[in-house]
N, C-alpha and C. Protein backbone atom coordinates (compact mmCIF):
# COMPACT_ATOMS: atom_id res chain seq x y z
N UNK A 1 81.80 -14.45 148.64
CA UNK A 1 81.26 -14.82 149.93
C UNK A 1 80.61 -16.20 149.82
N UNK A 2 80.76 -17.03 151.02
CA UNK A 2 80.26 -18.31 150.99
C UNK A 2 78.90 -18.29 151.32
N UNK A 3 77.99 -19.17 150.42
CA UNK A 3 76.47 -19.40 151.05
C UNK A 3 76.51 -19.69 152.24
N UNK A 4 74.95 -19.88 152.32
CA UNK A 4 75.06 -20.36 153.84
C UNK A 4 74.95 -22.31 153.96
N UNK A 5 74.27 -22.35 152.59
CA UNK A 5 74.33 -23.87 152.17
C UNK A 5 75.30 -24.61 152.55
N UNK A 6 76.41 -23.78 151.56
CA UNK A 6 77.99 -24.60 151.55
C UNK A 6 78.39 -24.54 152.78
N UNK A 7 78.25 -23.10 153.53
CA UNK A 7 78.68 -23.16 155.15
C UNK A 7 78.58 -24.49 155.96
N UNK A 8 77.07 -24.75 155.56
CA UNK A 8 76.41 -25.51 156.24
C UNK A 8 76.95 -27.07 156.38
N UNK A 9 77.43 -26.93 155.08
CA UNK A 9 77.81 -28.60 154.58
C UNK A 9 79.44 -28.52 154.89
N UNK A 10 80.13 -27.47 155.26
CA UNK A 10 81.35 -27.30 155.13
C UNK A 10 81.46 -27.62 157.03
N UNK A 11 80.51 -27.52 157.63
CA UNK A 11 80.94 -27.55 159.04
C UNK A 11 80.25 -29.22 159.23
N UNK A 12 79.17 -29.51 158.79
CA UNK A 12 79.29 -31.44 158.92
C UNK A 12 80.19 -32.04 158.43
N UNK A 13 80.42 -31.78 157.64
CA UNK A 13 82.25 -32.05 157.07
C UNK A 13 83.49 -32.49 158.13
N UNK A 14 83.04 -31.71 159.12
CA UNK A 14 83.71 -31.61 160.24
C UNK A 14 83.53 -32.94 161.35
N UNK A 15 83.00 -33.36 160.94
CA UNK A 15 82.49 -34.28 162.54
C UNK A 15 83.47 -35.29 162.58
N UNK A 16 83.48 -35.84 161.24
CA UNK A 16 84.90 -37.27 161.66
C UNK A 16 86.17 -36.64 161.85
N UNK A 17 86.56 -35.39 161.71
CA UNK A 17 87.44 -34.67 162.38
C UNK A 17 87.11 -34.44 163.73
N UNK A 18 86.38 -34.38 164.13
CA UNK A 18 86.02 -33.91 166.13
C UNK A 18 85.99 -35.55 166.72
N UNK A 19 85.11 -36.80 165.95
CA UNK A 19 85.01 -37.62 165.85
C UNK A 19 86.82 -38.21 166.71
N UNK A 20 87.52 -37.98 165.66
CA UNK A 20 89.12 -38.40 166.06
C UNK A 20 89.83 -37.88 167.18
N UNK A 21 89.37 -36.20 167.04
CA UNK A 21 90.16 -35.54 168.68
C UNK A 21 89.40 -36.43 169.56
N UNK A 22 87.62 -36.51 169.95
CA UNK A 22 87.35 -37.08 170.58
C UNK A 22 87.54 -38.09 171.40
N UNK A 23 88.03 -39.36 170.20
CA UNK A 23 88.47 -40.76 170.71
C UNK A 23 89.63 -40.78 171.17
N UNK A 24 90.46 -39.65 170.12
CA UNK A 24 91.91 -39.67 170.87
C UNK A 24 92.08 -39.04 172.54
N UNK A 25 91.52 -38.24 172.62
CA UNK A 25 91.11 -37.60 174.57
C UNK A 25 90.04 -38.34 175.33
N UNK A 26 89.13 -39.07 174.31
CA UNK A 26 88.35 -39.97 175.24
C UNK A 26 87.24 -38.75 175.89
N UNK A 27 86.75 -37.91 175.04
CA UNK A 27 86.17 -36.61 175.34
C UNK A 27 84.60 -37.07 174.91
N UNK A 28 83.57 -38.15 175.02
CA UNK A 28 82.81 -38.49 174.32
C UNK A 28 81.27 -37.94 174.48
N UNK A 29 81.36 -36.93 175.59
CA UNK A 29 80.16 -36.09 176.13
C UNK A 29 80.45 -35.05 175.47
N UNK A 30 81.51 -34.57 175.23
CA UNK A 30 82.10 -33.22 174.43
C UNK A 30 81.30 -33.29 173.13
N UNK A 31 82.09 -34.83 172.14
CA UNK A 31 81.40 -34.70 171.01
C UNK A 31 80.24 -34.74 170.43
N UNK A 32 79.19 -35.21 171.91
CA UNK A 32 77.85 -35.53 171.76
C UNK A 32 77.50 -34.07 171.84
N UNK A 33 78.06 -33.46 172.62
CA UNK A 33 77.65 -31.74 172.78
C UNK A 33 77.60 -30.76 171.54
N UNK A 34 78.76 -30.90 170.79
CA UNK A 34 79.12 -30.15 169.86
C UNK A 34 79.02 -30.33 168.21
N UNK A 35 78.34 -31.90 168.31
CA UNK A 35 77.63 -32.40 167.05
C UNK A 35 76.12 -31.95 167.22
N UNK A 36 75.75 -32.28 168.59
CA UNK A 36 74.32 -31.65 168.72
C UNK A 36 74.29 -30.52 168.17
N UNK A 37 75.23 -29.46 168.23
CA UNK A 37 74.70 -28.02 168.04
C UNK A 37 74.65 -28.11 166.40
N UNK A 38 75.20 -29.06 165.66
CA UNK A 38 75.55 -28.94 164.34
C UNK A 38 74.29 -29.02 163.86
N UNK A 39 73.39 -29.48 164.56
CA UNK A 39 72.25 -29.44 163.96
C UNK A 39 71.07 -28.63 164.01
N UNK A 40 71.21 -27.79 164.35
CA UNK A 40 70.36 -26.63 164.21
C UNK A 40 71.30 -25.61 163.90
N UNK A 41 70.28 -25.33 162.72
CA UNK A 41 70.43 -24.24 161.85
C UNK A 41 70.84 -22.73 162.22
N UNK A 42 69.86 -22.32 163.41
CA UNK A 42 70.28 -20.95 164.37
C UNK A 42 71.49 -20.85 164.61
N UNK A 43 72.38 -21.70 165.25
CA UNK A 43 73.84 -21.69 165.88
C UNK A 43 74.38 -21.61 164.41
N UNK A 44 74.12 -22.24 163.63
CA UNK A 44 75.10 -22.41 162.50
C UNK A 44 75.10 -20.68 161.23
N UNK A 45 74.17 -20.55 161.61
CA UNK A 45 73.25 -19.06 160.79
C UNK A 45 73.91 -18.01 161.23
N UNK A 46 74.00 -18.01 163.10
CA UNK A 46 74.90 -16.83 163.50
C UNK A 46 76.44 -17.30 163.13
N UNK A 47 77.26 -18.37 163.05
CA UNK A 47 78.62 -18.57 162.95
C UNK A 47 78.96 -17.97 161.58
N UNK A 48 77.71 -18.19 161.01
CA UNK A 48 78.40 -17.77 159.25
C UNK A 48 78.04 -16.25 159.33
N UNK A 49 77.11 -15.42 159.86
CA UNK A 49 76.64 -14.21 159.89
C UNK A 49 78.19 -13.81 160.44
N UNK A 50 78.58 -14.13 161.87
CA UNK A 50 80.19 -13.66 161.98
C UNK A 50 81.10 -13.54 160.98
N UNK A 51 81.47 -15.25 161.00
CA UNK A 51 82.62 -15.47 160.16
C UNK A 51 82.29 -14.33 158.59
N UNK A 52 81.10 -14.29 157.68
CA UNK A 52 80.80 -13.44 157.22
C UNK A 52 81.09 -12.08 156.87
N UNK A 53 81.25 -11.46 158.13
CA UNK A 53 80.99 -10.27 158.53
C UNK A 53 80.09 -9.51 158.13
N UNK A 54 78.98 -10.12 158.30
CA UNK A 54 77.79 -9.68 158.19
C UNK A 54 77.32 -8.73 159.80
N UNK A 55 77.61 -9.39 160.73
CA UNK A 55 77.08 -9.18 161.91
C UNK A 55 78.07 -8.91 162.35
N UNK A 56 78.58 -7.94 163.25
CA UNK A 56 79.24 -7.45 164.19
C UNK A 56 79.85 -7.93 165.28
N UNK A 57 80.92 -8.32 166.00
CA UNK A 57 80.64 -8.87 166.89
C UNK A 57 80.61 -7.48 168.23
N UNK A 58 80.12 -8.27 169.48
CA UNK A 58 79.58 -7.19 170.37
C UNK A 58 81.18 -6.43 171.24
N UNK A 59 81.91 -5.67 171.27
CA UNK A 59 83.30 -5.06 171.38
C UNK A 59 82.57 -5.34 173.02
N UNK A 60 81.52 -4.77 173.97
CA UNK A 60 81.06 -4.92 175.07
C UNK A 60 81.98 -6.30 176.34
N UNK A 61 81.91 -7.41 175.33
CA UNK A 61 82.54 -8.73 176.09
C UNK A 61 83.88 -9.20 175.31
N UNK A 62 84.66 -8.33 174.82
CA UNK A 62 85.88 -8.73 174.18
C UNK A 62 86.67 -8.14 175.03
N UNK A 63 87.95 -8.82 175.42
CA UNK A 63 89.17 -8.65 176.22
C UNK A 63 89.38 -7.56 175.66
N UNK A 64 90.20 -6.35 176.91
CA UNK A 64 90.81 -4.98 176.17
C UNK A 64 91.95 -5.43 176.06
């Protein structure tokens, strides 16, 4: 199982990848949106608790 460290560093990793879709769609409120979230820890804590499977996800709001 992956820390949550490496998680952590494995999804900023990511930005000059969003960075490129961005410029290529000209999406530049998007990437301001979705780098913001990169930075707090909470959003990033529950993605790895999922991806994980630590945490459940809720069956309540999933398509039948």
């Amino acid at each position: 199982m992956i820390s949550f460290k490496n998680y952590y560093l494995q999804q900023i990793k990511d930005v000059p990848e969003i960075w490129k879709l961005a410029k290529k769609h000209k999406k530049y409120k998007a990437f301001l949106c979705s780098v913001s979230l990169l930075f707090f820890p909470q959003i990033i804590c529950t993605m790895w608790l999922y991806d994980t499977g630590q945490m459940k996800i809720d069956k309540r709001f999933m398509e039948k």
